[in-house]
Protein backbone atom coordinates (compact mmCIF):
# COMPACT_ATOMS: atom_id res chain seq x y z
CA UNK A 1 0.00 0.00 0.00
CA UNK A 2 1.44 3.35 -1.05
CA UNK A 3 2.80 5.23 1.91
CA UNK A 4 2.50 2.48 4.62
CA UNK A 5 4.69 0.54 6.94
CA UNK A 6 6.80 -1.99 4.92
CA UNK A 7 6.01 -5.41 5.01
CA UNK A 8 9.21 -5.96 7.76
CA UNK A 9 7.48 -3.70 10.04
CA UNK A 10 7.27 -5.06 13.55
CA UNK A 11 8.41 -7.88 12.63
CA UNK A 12 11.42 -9.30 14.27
CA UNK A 13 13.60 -11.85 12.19
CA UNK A 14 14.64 -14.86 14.56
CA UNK A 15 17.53 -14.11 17.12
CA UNK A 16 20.41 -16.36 17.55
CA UNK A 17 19.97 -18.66 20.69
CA UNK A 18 22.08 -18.74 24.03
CA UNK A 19 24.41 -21.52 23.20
CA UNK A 20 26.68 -20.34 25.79
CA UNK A 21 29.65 -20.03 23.01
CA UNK A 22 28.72 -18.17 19.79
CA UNK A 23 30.75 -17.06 16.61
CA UNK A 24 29.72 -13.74 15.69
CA UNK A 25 29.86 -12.81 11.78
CA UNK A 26 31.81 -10.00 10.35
CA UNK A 27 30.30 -6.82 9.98
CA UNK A 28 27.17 -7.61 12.16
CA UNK A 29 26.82 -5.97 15.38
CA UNK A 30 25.04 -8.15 18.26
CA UNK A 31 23.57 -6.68 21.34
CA UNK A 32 23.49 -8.54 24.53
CA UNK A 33 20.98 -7.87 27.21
CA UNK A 34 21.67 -8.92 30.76
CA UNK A 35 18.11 -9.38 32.78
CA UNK A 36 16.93 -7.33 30.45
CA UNK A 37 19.12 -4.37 29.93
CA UNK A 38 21.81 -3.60 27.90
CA UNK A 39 25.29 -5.41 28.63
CA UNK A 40 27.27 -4.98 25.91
CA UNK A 41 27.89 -5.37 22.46
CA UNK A 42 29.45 -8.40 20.83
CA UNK A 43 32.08 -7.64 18.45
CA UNK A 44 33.07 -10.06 15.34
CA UNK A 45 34.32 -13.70 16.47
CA UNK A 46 34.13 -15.81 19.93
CA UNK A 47 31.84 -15.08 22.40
CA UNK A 48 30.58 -16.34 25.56
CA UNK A 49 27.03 -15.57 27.21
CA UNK A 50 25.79 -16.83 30.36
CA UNK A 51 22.85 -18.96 30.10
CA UNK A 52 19.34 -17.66 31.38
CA UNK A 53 20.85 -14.39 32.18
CA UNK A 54 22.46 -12.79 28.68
CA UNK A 55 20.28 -12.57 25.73
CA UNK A 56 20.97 -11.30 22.19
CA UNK A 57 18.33 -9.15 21.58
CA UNK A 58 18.85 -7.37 18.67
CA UNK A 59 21.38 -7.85 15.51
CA UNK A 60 22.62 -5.36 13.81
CA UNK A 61 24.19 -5.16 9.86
CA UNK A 62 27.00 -2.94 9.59
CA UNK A 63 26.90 -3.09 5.77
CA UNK A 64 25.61 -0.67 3.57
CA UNK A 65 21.73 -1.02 2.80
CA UNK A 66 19.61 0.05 -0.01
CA UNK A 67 15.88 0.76 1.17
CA UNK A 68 13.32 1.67 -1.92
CA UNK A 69 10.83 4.42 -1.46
CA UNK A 70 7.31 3.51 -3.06
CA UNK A 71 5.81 5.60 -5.51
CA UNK A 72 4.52 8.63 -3.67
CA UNK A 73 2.86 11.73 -4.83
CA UNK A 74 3.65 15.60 -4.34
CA UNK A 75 3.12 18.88 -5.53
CA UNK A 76 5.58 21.33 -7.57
CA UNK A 77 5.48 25.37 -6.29
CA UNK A 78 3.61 25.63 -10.00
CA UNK A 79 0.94 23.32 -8.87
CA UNK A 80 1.76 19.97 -10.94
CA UNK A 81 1.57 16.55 -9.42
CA UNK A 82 4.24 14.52 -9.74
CA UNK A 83 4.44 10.95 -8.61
CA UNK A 84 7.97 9.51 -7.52
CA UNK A 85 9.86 6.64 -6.19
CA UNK A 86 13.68 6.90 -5.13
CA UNK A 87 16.19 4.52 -3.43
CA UNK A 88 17.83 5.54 -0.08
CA UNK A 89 21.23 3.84 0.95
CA UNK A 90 22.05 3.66 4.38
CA UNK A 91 24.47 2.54 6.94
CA UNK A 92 24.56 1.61 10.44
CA UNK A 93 27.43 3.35 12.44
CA UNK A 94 25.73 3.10 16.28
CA UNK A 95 24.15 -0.20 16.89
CA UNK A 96 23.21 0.89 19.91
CA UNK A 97 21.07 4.03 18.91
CA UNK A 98 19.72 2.24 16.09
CA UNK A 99 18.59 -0.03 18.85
CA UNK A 100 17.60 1.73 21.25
CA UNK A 101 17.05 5.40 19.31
CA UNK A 102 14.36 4.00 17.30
CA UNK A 103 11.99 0.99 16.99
CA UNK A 104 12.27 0.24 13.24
CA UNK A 105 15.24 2.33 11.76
CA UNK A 106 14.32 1.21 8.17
CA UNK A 107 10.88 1.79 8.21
CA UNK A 108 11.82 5.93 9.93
CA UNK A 109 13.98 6.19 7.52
CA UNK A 110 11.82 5.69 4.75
CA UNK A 111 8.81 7.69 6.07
CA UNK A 112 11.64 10.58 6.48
CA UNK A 113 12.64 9.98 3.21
CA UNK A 114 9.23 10.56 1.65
CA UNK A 115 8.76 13.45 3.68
CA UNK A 116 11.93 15.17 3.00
CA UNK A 117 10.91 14.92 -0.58
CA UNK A 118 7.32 16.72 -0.40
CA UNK A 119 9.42 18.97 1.44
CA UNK A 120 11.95 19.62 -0.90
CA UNK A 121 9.77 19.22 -4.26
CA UNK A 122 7.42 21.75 -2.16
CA UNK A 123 9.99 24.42 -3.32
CA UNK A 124 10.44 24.17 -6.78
CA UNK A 125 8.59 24.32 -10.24
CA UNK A 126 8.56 21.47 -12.51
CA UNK A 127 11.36 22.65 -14.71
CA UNK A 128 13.42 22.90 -12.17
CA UNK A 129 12.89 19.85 -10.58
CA UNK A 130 13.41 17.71 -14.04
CA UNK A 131 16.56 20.10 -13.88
CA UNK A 132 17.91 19.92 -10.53
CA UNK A 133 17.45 16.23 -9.24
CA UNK A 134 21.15 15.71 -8.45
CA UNK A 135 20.70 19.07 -6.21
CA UNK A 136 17.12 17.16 -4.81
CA UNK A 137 18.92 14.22 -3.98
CA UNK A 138 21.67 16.06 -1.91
CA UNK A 139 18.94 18.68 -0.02
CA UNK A 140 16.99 15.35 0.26
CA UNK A 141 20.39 13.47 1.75
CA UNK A 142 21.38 16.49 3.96
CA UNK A 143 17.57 16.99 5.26
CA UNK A 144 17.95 12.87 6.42
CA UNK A 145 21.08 12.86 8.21
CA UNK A 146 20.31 16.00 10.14
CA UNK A 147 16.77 14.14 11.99
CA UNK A 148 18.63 10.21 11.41
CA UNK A 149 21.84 10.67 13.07
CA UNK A 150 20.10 10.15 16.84
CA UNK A 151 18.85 6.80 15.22
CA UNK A 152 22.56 5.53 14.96
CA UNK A 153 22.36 5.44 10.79
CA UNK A 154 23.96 7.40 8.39
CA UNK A 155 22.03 7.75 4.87
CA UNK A 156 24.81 7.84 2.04
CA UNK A 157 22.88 8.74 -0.84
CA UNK A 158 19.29 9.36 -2.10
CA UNK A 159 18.16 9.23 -5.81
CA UNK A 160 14.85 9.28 -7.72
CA UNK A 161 14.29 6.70 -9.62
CA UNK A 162 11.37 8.15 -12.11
CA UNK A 163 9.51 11.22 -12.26
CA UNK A 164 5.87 10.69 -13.37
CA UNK A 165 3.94 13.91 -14.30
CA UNK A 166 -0.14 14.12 -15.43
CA UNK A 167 -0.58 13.08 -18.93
CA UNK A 168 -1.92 17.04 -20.27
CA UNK A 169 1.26 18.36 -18.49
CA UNK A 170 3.44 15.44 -20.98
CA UNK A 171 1.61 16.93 -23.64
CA UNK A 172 1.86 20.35 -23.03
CA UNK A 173 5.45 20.09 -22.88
CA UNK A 174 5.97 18.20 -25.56
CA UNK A 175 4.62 20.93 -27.55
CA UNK A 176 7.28 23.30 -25.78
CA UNK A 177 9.92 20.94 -26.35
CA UNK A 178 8.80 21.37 -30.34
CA UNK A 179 7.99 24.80 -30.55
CA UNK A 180 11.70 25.49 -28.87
CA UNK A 181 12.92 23.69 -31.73
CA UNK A 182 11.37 25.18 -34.09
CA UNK A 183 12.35 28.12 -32.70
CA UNK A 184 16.15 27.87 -32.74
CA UNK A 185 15.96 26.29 -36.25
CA UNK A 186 13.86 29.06 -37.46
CA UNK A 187 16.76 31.13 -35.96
CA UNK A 188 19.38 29.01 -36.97
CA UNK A 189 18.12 29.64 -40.73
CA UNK A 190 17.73 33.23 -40.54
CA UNK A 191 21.74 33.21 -39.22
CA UNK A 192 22.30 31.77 -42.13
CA UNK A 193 20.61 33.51 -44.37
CA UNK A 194 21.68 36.82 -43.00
CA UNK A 195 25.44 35.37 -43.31
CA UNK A 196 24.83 34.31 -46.54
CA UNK A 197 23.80 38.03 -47.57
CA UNK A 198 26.70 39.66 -46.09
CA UNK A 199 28.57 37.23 -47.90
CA UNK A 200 27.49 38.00 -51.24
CA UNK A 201 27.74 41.70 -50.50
CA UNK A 202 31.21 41.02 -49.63
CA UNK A 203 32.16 39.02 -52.59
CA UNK A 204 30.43 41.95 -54.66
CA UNK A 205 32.24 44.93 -52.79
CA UNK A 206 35.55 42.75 -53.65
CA UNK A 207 34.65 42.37 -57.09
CA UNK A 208 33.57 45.93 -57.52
CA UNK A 209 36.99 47.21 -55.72
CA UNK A 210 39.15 45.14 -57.96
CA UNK A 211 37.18 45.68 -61.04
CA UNK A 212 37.87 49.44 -60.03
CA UNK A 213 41.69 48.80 -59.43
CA UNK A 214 41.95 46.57 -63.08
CA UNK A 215 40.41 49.57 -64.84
CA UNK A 216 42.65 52.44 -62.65
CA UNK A 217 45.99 50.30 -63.75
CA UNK A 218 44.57 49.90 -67.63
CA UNK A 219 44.18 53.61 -68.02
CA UNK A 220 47.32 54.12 -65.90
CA UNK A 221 48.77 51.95 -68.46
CA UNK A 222 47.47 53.36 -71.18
CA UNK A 223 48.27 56.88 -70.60
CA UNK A 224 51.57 55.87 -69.94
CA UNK A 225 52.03 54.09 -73.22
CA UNK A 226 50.18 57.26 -74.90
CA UNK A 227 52.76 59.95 -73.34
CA UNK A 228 55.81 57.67 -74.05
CA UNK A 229 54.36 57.25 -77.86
CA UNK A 230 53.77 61.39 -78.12
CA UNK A 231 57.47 61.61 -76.45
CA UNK A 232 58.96 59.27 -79.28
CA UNK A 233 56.66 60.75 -82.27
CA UNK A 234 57.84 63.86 -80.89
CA UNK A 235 61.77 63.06 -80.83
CA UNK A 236 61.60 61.66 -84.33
CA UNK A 237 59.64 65.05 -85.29
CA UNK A 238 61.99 66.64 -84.14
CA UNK A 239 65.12 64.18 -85.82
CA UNK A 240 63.26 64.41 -88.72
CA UNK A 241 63.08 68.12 -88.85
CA UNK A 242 66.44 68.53 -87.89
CA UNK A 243 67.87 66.34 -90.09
CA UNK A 244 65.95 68.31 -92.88
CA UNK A 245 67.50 71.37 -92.14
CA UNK A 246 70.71 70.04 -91.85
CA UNK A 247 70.32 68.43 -95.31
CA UNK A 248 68.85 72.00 -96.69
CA UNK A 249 71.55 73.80 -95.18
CA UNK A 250 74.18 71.48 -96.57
CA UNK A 251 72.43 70.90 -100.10
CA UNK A 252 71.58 74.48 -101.05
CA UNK A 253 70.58 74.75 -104.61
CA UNK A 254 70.13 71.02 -104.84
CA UNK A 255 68.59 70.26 -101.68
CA UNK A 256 65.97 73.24 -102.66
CA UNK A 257 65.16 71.67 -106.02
CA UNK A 258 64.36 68.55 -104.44
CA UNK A 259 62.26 69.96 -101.33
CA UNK A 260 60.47 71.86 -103.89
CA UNK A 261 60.13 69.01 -105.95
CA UNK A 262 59.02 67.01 -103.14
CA UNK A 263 55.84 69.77 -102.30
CA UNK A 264 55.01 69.48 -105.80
CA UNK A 265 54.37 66.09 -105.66
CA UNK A 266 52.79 66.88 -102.48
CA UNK A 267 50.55 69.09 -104.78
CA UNK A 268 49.39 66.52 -106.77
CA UNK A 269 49.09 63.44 -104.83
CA UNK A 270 46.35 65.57 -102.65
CA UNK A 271 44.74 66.76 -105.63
CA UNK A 272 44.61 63.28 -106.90
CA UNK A 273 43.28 61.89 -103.85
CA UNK A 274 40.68 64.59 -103.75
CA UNK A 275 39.55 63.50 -107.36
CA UNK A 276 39.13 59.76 -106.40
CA UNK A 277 37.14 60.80 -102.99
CA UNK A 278 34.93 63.14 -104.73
CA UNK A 279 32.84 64.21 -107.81
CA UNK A 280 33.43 67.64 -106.91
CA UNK A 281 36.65 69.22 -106.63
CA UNK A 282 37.93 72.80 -105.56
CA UNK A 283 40.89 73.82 -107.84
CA UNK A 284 43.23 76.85 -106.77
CA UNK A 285 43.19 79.40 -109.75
CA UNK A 286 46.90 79.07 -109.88
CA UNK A 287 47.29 75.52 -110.15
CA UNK A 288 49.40 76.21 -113.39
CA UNK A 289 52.11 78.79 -111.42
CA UNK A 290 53.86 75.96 -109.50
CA UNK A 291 57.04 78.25 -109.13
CA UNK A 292 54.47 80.66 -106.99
CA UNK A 293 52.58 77.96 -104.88
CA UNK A 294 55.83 77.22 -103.69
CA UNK A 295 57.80 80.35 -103.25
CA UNK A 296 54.68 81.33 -101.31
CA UNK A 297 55.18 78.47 -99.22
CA UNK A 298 58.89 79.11 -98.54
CA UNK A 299 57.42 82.72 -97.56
CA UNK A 300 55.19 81.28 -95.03
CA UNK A 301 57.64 79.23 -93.77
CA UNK A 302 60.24 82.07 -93.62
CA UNK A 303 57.54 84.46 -91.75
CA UNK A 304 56.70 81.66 -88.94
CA UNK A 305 60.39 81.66 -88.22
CA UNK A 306 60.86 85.43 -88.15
CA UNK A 307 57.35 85.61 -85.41
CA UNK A 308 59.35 82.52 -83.29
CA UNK A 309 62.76 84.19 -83.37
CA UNK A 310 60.67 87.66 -82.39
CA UNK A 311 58.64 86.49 -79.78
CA UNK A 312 62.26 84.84 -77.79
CA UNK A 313 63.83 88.01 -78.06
CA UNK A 314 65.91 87.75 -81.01
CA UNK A 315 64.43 89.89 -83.89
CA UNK A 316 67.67 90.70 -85.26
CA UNK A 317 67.35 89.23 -89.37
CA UNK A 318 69.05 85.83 -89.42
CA UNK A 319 71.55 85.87 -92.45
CA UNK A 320 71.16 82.33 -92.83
CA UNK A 321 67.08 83.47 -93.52
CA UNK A 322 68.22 86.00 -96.08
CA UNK A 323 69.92 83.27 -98.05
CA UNK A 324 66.78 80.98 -97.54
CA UNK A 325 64.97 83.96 -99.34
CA UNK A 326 67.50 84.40 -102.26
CA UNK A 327 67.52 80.94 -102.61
CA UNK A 328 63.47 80.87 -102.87
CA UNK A 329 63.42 83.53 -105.37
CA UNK A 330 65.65 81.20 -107.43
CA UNK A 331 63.88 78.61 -107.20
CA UNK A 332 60.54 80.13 -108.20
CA UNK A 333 62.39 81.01 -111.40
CA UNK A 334 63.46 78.01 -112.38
CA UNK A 335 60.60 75.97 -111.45
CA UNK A 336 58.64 76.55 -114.89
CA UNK A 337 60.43 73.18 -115.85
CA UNK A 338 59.21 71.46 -113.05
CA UNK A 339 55.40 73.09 -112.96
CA UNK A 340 55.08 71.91 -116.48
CA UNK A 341 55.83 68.36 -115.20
CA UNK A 342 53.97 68.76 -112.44
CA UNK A 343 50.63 69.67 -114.66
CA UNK A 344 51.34 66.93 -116.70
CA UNK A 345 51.31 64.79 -113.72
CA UNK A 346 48.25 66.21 -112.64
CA UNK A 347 46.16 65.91 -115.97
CA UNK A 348 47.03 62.30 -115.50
CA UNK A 349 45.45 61.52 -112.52
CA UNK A 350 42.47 63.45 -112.92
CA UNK A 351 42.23 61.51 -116.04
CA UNK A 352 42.62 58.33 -114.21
């Protein structure tokens, strides 16, 4: 029957007889009465009573004892009712106070036990006590030894064996149990999503930075490779113009029949190009004075010198540009050779 006496209770087992010599076992405590009060306590091995006047009247295991706790019910500070068994292990260390101290130690124990436990289940919810047993069982242990120590036992350990709670409270948190879950793995895959984002944001701000950089270095690059190809056209300009002059200034008459041989031909390869581009073509009315086109050249070229020479602070005449002149003016009169050539040329290649 839940919560009464065990089965034990009152209920001597049989003692050894007065045999005058006994042998007593190890770890078993026996106490002798003499005329009915207490004599002594026999310790392991011999021992010798006195017939009719000692008597063993109790017997005592010094071993360590389990004693179960039947099923019990009690309430939770939230109001739940739980039903629980547990197993209590105990020791005898005072054979006489577990004698004398108490009637039945086993059966006190146990009705402690079960008390202890209302007691101590009194004070918490029900999370806490699915929680917390292994702090239960020590506040249950402590709570025992403090009220069993006058009985002569020790209690070594308490633990609960199962927990039963009402079938709607199983339910109920079963539901929590699966609405926690789904909580942390709705959670879980909004971490990841959210990681995932930054991520690709990352991965794009990367790409966009290095993109940037490629593109910086290209034009870099380019520019480079555009001043260094302005700086070269611009040194063999400059070689080439040099080496002109020197060749004009060394050639004289020569070199000026051949540069104004060489604008002449000038003349008509861009008049010849014009005809094959065009239907329409815009003829100078001099085409036929070649000998003026290009002493009117020379004179252009003679005045951009004199303005350069000006403007740096040199506008004394150059002698070397009064040759220049002479030597256009000779060349413009004996260039009627040449324009009739170069007419020829031109008749050609309009033809064509």
């Amino acid at each position: 029957m839940q919560g009464g006496p065990p089965t034990t209770y009152f209920k001597r087992p049989s003692l050894p007889a007065n045999t005058i010599i006994r042998f007593v076992p190890q770890q078993t405590a026996w106490v002798v009465e003499r005329m009915g009060k207490f004599n002594r306590i026999l310790e392991p091995g011999l021992a010798i009573l006195i017939p009719f006047i000692d008597r063993i009247a109790y017997v005592r295991s010094l071993k360590e004892s389990a004693i179960e706790i039947p099923s019990q019910s009690a309430i939770t500070a939230d109001n739940v009712t739980l039903d629980l068994d547990g197993v209590l292990y105990t020791r005898v260390f005072d054979a006489y106070k577990s004698s004398y101290g108490v009637e039945d130690p086993e059966y006190a124990i146990a009705q402690l036990a079960q008390t202890t436990m209302r007691s101590e289940i009194g004070q918490l919810t029900l999370d806490h006590v699915l929680k917390e047993r292994a702090n239960l069982n020590s506040n249950i242990t402590v709570a025992i030894n403090e009220a069993a120590k006058e009985w002569g036992v020790i209690c070594l350990r308490y633990e609960i064996r199962d927990i039963h709670a009402p079938a709607p409270v199983v339910e109920a948190m079963h539901r929590q149990v699966t609405a926690e879950r789904s909580k942390r793995a709705e959670i879980l895959e909004s971490e990841g999503q959210r990681q995932s984002a930054i991520n690709v944001a990352e991965g794009r701000k990367q790409s966009v930075i290095l993109a940037s950089e490629a593109m910086r270095s290209e034009q870099i690059n380019m520019a480079n490779g555009e001043a260094e190809a302005i700086l070269l056209k611009a040194k063999a300009t400059a070689a080439g113009i040099n080496a002109v002059s020197t060749a004009i200034a060394e050639g004289k008459d020569a070199a000026q029949g051949a540069l104004a041989l060489s604008v002449a031909e000038r003349y008509v390869d861009a008049f010849a190009k014009l005809a094959k581009e065009g239907t329409a073509v815009i003829v100078p009315g001099n085409v036929g004075d070649m000998g003026g086109m290009i002493a009117s050249a020379m004179a252009v070229y003679g005045k951009v010198n004199q303005s350069q020479q000006i403007a740096s602070g040199k506008a004394q005449k150059n002698p070397r540009f009064e040759e220049l002149e002479n030597e256009v003016e000779d060349v413009s009169k004996g260039t009627s050779d040449i324009g009739s050539s170069v007419l020829e040329s031109f008749e050609k290649a309009t033809q064509r």
